[in-house]
C-alpha atoms as a PDB file:
ATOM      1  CA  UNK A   1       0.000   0.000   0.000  1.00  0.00           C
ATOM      2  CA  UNK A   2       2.764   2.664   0.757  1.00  0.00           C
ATOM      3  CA  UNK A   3       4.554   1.880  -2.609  1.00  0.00           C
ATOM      4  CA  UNK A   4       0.865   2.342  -4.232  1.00  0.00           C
ATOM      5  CA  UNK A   5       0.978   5.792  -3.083  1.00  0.00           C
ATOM      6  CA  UNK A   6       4.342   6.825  -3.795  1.00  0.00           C
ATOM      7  CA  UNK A   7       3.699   5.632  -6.971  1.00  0.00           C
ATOM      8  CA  UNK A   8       0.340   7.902  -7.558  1.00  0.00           C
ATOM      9  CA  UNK A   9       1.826  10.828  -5.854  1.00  0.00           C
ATOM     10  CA  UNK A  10       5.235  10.499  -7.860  1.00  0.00           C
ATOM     11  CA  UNK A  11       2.957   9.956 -11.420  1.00  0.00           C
ATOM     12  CA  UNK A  12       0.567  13.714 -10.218  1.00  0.00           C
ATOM     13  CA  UNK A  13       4.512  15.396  -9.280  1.00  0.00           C
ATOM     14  CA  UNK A  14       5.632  14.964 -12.527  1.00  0.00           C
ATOM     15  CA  UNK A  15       2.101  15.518 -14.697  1.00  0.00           C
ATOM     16  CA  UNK A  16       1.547  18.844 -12.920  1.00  0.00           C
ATOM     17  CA  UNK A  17       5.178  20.101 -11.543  1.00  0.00           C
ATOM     18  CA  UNK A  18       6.427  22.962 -14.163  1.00  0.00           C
ATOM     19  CA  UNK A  19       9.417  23.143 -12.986  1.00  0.00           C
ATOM     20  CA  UNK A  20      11.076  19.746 -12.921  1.00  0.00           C
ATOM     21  CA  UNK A  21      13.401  19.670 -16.188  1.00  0.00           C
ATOM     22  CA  UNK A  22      13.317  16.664 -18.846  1.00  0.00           C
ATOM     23  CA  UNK A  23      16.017  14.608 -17.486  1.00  0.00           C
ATOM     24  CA  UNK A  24      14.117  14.501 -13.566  1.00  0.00           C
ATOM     25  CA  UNK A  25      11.418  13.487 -15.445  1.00  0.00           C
ATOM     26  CA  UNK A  26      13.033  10.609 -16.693  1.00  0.00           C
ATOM     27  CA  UNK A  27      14.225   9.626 -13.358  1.00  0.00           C
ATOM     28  CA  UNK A  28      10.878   9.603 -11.639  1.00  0.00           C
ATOM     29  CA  UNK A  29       9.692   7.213 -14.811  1.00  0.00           C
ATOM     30  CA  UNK A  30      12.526   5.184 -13.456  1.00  0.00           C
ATOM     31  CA  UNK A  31      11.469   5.087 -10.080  1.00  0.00           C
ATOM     32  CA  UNK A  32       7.779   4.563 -11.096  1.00  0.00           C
ATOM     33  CA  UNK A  33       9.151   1.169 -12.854  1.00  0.00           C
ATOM     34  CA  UNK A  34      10.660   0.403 -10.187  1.00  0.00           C
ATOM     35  CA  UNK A  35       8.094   1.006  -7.765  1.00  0.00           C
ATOM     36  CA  UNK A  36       4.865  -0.164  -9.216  1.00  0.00           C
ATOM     37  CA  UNK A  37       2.185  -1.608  -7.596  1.00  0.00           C
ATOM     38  CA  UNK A  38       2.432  -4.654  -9.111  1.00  0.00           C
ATOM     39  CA  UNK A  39       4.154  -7.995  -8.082  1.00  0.00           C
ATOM     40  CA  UNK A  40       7.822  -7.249  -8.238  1.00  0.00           C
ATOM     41  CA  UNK A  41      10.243  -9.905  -9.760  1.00  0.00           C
ATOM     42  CA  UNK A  42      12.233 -11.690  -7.566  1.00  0.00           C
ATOM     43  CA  UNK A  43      16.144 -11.566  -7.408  1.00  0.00           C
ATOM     44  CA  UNK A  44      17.777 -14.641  -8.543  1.00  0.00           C
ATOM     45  CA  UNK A  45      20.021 -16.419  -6.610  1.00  0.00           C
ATOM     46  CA  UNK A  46      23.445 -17.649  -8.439  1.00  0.00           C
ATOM     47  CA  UNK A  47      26.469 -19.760  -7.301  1.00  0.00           C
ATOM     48  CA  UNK A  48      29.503 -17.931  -7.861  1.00  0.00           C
ATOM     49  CA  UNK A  49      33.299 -18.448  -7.092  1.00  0.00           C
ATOM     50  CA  UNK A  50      35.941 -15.785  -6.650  1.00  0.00           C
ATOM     51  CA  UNK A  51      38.979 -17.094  -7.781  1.00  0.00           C
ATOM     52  CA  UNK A  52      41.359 -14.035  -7.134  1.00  0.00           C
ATOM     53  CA  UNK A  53      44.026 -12.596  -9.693  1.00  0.00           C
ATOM     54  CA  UNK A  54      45.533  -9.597  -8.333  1.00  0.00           C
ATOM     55  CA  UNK A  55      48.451  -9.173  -7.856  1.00  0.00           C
ATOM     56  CA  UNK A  56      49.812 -10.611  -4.586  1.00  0.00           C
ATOM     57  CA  UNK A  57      46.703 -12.440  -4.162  1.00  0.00           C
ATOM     58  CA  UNK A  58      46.890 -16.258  -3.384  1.00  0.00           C
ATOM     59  CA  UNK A  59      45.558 -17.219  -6.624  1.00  0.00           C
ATOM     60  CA  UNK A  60      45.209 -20.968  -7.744  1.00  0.00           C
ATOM     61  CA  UNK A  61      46.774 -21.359 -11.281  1.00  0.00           C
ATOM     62  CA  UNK A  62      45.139 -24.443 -11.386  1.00  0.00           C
ATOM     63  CA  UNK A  63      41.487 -23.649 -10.774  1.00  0.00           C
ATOM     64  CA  UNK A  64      41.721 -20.501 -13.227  1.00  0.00           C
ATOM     65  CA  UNK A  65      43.475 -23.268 -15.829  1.00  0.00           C
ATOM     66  CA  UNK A  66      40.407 -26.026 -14.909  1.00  0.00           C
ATOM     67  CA  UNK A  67      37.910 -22.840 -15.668  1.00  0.00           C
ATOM     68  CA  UNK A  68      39.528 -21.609 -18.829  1.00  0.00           C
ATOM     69  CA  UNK A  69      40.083 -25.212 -20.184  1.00  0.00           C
ATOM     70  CA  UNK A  70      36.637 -25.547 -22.440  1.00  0.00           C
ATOM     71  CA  UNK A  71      36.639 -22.129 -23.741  1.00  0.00           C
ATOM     72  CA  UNK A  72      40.656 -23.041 -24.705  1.00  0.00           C
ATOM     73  CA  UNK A  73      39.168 -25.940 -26.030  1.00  0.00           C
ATOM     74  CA  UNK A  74      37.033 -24.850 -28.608  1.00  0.00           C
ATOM     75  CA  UNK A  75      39.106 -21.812 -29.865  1.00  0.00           C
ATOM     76  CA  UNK A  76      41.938 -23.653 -31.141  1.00  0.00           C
ATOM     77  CA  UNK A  77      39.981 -26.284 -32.531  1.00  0.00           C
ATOM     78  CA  UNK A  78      39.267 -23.270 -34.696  1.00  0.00           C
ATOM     79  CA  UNK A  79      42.627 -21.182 -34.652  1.00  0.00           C
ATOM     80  CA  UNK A  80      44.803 -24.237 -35.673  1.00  0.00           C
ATOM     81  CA  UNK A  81      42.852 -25.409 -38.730  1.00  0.00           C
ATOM     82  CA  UNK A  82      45.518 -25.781 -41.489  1.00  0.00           C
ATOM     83  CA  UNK A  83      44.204 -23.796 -44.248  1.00  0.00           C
ATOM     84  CA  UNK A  84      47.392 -23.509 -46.709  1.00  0.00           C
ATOM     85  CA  UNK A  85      50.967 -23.021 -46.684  1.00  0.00           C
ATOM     86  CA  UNK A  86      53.858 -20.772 -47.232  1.00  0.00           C
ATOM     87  CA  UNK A  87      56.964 -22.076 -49.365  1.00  0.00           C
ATOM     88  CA  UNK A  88      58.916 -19.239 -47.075  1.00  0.00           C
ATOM     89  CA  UNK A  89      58.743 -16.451 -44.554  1.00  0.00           C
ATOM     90  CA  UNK A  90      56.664 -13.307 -45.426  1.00  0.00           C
ATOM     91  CA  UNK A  91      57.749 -10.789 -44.230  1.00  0.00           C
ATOM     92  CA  UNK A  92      56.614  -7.426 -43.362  1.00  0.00           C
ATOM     93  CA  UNK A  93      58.753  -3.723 -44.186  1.00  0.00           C
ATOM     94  CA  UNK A  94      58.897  -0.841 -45.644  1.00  0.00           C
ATOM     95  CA  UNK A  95      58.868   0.304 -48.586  1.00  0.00           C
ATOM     96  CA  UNK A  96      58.060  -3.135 -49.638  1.00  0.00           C
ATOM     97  CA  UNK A  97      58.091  -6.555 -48.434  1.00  0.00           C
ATOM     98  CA  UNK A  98      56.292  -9.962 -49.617  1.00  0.00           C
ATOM     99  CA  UNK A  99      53.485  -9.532 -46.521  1.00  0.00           C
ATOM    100  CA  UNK A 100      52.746  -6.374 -47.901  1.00  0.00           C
ATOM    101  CA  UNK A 101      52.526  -7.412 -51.398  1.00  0.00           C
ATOM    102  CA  UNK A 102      50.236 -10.887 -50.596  1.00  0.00           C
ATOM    103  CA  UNK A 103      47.662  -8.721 -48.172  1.00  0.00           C
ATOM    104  CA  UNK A 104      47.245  -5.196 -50.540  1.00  0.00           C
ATOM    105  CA  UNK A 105      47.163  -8.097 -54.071  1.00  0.00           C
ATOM    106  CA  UNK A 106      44.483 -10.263 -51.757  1.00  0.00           C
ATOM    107  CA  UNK A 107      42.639  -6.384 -51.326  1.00  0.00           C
ATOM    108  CA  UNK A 108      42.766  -5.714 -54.797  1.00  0.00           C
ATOM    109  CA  UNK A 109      40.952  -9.006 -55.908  1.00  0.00           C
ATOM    110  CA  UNK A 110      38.167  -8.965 -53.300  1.00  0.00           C
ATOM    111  CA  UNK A 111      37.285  -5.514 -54.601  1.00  0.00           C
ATOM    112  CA  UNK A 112      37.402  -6.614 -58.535  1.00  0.00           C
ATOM    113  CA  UNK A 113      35.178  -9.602 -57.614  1.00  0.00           C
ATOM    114  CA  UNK A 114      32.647  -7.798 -55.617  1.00  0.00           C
ATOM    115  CA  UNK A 115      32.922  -4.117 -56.887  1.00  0.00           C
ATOM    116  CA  UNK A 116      34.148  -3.991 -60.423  1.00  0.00           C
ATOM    117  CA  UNK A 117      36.755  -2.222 -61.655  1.00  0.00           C
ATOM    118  CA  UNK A 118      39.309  -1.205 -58.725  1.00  0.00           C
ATOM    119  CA  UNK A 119      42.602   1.239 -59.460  1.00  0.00           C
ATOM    120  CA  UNK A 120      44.532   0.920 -55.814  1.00  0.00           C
ATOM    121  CA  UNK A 121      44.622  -1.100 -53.195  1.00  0.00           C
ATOM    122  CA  UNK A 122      45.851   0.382 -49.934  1.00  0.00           C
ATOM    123  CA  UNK A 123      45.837  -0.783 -46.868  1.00  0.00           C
ATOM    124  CA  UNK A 124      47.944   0.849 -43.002  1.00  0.00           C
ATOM    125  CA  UNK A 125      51.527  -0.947 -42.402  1.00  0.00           C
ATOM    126  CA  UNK A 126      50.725  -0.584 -38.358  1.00  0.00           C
ATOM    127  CA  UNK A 127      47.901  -3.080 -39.163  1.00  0.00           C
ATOM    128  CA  UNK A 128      50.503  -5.818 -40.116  1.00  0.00           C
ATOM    129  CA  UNK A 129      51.502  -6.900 -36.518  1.00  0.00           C
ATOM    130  CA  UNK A 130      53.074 -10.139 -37.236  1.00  0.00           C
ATOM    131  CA  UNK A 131      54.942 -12.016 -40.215  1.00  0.00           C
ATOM    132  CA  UNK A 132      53.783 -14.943 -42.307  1.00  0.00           C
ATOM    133  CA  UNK A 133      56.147 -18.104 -41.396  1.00  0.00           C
ATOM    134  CA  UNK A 134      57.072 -20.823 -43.780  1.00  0.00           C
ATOM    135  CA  UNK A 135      55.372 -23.733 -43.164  1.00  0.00           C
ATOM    136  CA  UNK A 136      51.740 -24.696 -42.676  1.00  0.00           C
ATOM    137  CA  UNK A 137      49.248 -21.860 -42.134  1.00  0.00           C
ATOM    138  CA  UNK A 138      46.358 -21.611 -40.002  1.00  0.00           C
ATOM    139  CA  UNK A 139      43.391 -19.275 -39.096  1.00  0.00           C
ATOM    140  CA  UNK A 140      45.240 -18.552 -36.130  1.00  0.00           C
ATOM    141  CA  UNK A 141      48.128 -17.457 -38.329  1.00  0.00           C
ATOM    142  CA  UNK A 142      46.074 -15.209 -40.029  1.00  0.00           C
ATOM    143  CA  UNK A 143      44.439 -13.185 -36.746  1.00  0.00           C
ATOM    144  CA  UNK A 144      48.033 -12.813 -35.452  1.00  0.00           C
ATOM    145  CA  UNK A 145      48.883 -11.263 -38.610  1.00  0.00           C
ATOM    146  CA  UNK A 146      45.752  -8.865 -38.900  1.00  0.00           C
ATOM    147  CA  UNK A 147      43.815  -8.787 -35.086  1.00  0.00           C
ATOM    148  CA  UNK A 148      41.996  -6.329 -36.385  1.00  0.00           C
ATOM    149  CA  UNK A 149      38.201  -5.832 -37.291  1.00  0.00           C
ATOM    150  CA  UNK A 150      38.581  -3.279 -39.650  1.00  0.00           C
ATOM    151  CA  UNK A 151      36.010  -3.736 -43.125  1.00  0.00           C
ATOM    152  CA  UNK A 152      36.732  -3.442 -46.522  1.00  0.00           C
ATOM    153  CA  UNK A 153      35.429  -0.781 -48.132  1.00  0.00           C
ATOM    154  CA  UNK A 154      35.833   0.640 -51.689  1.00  0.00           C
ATOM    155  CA  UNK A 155      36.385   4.900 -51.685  1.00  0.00           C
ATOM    156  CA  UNK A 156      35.603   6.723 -54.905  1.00  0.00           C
ATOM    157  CA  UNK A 157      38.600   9.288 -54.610  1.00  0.00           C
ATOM    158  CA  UNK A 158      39.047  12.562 -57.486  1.00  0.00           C
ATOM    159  CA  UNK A 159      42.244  12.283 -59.150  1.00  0.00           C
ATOM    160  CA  UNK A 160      44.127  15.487 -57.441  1.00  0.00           C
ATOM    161  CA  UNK A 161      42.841  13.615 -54.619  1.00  0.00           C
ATOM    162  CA  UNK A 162      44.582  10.436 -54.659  1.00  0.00           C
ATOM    163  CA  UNK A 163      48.071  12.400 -55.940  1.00  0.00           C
ATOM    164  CA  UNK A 164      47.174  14.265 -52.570  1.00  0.00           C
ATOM    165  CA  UNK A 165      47.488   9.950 -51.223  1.00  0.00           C
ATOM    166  CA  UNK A 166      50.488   9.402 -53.133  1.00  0.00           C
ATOM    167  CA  UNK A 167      51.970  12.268 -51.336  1.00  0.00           C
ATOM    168  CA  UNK A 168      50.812  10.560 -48.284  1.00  0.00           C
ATOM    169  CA  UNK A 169      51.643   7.590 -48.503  1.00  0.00           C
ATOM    170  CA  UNK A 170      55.369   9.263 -49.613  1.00  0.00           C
ATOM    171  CA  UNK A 171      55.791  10.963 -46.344  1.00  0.00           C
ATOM    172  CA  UNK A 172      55.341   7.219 -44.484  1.00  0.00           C
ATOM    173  CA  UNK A 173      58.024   5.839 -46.678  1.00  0.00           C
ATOM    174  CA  UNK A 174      55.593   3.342 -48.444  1.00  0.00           C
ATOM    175  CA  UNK A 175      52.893   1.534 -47.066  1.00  0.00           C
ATOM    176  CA  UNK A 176      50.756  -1.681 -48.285  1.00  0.00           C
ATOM    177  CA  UNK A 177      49.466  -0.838 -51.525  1.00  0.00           C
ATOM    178  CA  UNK A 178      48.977  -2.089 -55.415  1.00  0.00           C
ATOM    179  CA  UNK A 179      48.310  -0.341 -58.482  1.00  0.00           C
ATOM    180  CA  UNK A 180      49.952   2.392 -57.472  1.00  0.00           C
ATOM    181  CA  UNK A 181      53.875   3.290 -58.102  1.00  0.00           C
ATOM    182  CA  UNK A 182      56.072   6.112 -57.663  1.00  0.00           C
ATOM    183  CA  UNK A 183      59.456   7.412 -56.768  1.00  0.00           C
ATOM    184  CA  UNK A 184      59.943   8.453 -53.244  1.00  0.00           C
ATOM    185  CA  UNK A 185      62.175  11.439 -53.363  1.00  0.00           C
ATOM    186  CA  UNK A 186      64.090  12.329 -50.405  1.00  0.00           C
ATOM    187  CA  UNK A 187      64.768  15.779 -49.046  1.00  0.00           C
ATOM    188  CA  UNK A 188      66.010  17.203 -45.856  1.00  0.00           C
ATOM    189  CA  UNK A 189      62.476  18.555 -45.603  1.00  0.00           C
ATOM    190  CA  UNK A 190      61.220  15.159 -46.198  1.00  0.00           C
ATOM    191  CA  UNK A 191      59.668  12.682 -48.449  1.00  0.00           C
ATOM    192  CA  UNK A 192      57.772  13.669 -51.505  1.00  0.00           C
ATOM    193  CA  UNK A 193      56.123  11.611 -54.109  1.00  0.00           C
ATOM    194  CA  UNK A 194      57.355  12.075 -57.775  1.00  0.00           C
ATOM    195  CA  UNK A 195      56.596  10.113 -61.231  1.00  0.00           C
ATOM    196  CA  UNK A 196      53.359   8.699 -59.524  1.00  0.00           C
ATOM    197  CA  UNK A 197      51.518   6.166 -62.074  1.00  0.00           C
ATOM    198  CA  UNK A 198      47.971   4.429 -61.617  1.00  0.00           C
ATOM    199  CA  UNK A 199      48.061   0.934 -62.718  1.00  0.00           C
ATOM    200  CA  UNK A 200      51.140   2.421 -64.794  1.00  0.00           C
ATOM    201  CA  UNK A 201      49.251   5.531 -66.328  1.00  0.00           C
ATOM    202  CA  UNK A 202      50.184   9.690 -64.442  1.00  0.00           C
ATOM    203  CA  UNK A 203      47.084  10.521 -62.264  1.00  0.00           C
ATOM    204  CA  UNK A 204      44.751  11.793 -64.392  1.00  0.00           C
ATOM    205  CA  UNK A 205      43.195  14.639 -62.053  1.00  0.00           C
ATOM    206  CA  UNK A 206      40.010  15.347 -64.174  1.00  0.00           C
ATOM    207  CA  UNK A 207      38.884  11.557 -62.996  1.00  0.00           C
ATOM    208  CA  UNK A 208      37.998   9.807 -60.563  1.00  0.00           C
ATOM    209  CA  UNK A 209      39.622   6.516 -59.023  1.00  0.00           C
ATOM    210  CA  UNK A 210      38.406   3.388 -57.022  1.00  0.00           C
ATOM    211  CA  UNK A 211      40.074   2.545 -53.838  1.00  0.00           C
ATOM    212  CA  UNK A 212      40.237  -0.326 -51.977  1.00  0.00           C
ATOM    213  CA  UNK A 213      40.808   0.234 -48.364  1.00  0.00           C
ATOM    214  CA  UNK A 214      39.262  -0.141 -44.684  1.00  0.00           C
ATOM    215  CA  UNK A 215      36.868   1.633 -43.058  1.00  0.00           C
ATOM    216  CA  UNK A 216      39.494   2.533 -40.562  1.00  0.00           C
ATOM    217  CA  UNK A 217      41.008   3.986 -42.938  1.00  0.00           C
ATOM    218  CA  UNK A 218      38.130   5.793 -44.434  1.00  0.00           C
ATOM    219  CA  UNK A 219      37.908   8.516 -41.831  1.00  0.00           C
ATOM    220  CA  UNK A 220      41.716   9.399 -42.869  1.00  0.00           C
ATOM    221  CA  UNK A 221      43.447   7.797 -39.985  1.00  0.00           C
ATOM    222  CA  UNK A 222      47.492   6.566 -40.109  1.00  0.00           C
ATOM    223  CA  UNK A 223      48.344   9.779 -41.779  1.00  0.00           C
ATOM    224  CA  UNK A 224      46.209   8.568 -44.650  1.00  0.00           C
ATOM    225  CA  UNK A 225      44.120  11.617 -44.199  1.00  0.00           C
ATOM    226  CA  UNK A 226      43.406  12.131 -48.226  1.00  0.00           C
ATOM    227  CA  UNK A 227      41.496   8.723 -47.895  1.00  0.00           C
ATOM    228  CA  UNK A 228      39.314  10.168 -45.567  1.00  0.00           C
ATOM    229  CA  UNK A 229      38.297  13.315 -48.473  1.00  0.00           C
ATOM    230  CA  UNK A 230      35.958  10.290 -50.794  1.00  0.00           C
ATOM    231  CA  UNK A 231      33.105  11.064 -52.659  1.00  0.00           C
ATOM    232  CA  UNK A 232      31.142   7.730 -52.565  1.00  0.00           C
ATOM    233  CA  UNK A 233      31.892   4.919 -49.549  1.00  0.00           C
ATOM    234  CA  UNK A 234      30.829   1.403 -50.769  1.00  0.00           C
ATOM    235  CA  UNK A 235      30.932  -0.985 -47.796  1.00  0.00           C
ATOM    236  CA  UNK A 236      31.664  -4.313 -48.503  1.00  0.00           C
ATOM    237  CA  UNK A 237      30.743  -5.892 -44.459  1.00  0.00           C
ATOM    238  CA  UNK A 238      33.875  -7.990 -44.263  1.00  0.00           C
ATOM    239  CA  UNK A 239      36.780  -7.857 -42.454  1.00  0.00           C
ATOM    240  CA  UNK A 240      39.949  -7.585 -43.939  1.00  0.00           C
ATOM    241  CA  UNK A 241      40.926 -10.625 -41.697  1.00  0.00           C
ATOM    242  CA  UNK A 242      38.092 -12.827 -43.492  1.00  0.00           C
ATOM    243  CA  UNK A 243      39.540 -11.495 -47.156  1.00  0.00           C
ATOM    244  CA  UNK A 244      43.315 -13.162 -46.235  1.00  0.00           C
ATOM    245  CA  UNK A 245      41.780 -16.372 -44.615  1.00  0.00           C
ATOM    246  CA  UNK A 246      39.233 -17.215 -47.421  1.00  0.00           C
ATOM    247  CA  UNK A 247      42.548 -16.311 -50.246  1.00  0.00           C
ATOM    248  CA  UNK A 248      44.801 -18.564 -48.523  1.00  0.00           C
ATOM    249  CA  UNK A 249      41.943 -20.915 -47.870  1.00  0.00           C
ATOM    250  CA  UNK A 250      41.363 -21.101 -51.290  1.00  0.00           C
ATOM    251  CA  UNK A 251      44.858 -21.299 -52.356  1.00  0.00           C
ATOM    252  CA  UNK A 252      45.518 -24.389 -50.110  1.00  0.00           C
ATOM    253  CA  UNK A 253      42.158 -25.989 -51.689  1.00  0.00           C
ATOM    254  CA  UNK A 254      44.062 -26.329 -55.078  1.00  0.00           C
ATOM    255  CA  UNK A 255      47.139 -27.051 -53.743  1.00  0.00           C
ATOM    256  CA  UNK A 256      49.272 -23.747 -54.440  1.00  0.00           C
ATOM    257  CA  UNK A 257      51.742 -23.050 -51.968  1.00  0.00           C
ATOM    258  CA  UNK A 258      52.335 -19.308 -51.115  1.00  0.00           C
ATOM    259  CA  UNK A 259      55.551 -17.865 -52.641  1.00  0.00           C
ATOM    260  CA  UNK A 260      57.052 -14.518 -51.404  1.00  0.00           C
ATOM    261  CA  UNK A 261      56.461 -12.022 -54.691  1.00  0.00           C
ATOM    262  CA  UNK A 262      58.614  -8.877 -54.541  1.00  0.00           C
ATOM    263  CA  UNK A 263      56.949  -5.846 -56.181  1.00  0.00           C
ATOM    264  CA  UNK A 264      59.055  -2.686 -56.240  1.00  0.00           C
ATOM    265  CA  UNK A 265      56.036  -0.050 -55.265  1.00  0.00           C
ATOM    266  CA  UNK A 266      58.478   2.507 -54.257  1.00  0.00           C
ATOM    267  CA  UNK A 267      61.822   3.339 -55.434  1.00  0.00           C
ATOM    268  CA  UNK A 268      64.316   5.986 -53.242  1.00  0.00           C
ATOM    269  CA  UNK A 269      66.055   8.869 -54.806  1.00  0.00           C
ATOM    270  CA  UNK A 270      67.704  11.266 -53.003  1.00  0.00           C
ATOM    271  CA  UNK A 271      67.910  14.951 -53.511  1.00  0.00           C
END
């Protein structure tokens, strides 16, 4: 009975008080929820153990091991599924390296299958966190390679635009990227970009150009910020990750072994 009337005198406060402001109103709906007159739900009473993990605290390894065990379980009975293999190490560096080349080529030919017609591929080196070792590959491989959820996404780009990203991508010293070449000229004031080429033509600037890329990426992030100044945003939904295990997946289905491929992207000159 006395929650029955705070309830009726809370509900005539707030229908006839001028003065209480939008969020107190939401509040007192709060408390009215929580103080209806009907039945109220009961709490529900669970077992629980605190196994402690602070440091200092006398923690048993073995309990926290005996509690982890079936989640361990099942996720490498999906990480170490052997989906292809590598004749050698790929490995990641700038201005270009094999890793590079495999994951920015793998880019490239998800957007040609699923968008059309795609002029550049570019992807962040910071997102490469691990190399590709010789030897069997697995899906674990793969996330310790990319642990990233970043999407792939295709950026329609002007063409003073994208010499705006070769610039860019000139300051980093490279980056992972296809279709796109230049000279890397360095300076005392720094890196510029010079004899850039588009799937081997100059950068037409009264076009526009399909890129490849992340939505990470997208909002100009990495010093990429040109990528970030697009004109159309197609989102694709999958992660990069998911584009490099379903290419070496499908590699490994056929039988063909992964072979470094060096690409010179970027050649140094200095000035």
């Amino acid at each position: 009975m006395y929650l029955c009337n705070v309830h009726n005198r809370l509900r005539r406060l707030i229908r006839n008080s001028s003065i209480i402001m939008k969020y107190y109103a939401s509040f007192f709906a709060l408390l009215l929820f929580l103080t209806g007159c009907g039945t109220k739900p009961q709490p529900v009473i669970v077992e629980a153990e605190i196994i402690p993990v602070m440091p200092g605290a006398a923690s048993d390894a073995h309990a926290i091991n005996a509690w982890l065990a079936p989640y361990k379980r099942h996720v490498d009975s999906v990480m170490n599924v052997k989906i292809g293999t590598a004749s050698a190490d790929l490995l990641r560096d700038l201005p270009n390296a094999p890793l590079n080349n495999f994951v920015a080529d793998a880019m490239w030919e998800f957007g040609q299958k699923h968008f059309g017609k795609i002029d550049v591929a570019v992807s962040n080196f910071g997102g490469l966190r691990a190399d590709l070792r010789q030897g069997d590959i697995t899906i674990g491989d793969i996330y310790r390679v990319m642990p990233f959820d970043n999407m792939v996404v295709v950026l329609t780009l002007d063409g003073h635009t994208v010499s705006e990203l070769a610039q860019a991508i000139a300051r980093k010293g490279g980056d992972v990227t296809s279709g796109i070449t230049m000279d890397i000229v360095t300076t005392n004031e720094g890196n510029r970009a010079e004899r850039i080429r588009i799937q081997g033509a100059p950068i037409n600037t009264k076009r526009s150009y399909r890129v490849v890329t992340t939505d990470y990426l997208s909002f100009g992030e990495d010093k990429l910020e040109p990528l970030g100044e697009y004109m159309r945003l197609e989102n694709s939904f999958v992660e990069l990750r998911t584009v490099l295990i379903e290419k070496v997946r499908q590699m490994g289905a056929v039988h063909q072994i992964i072979t470094p491929t060096y690409k010179q992207h970027y050649i140094y000159v200095k000035k």
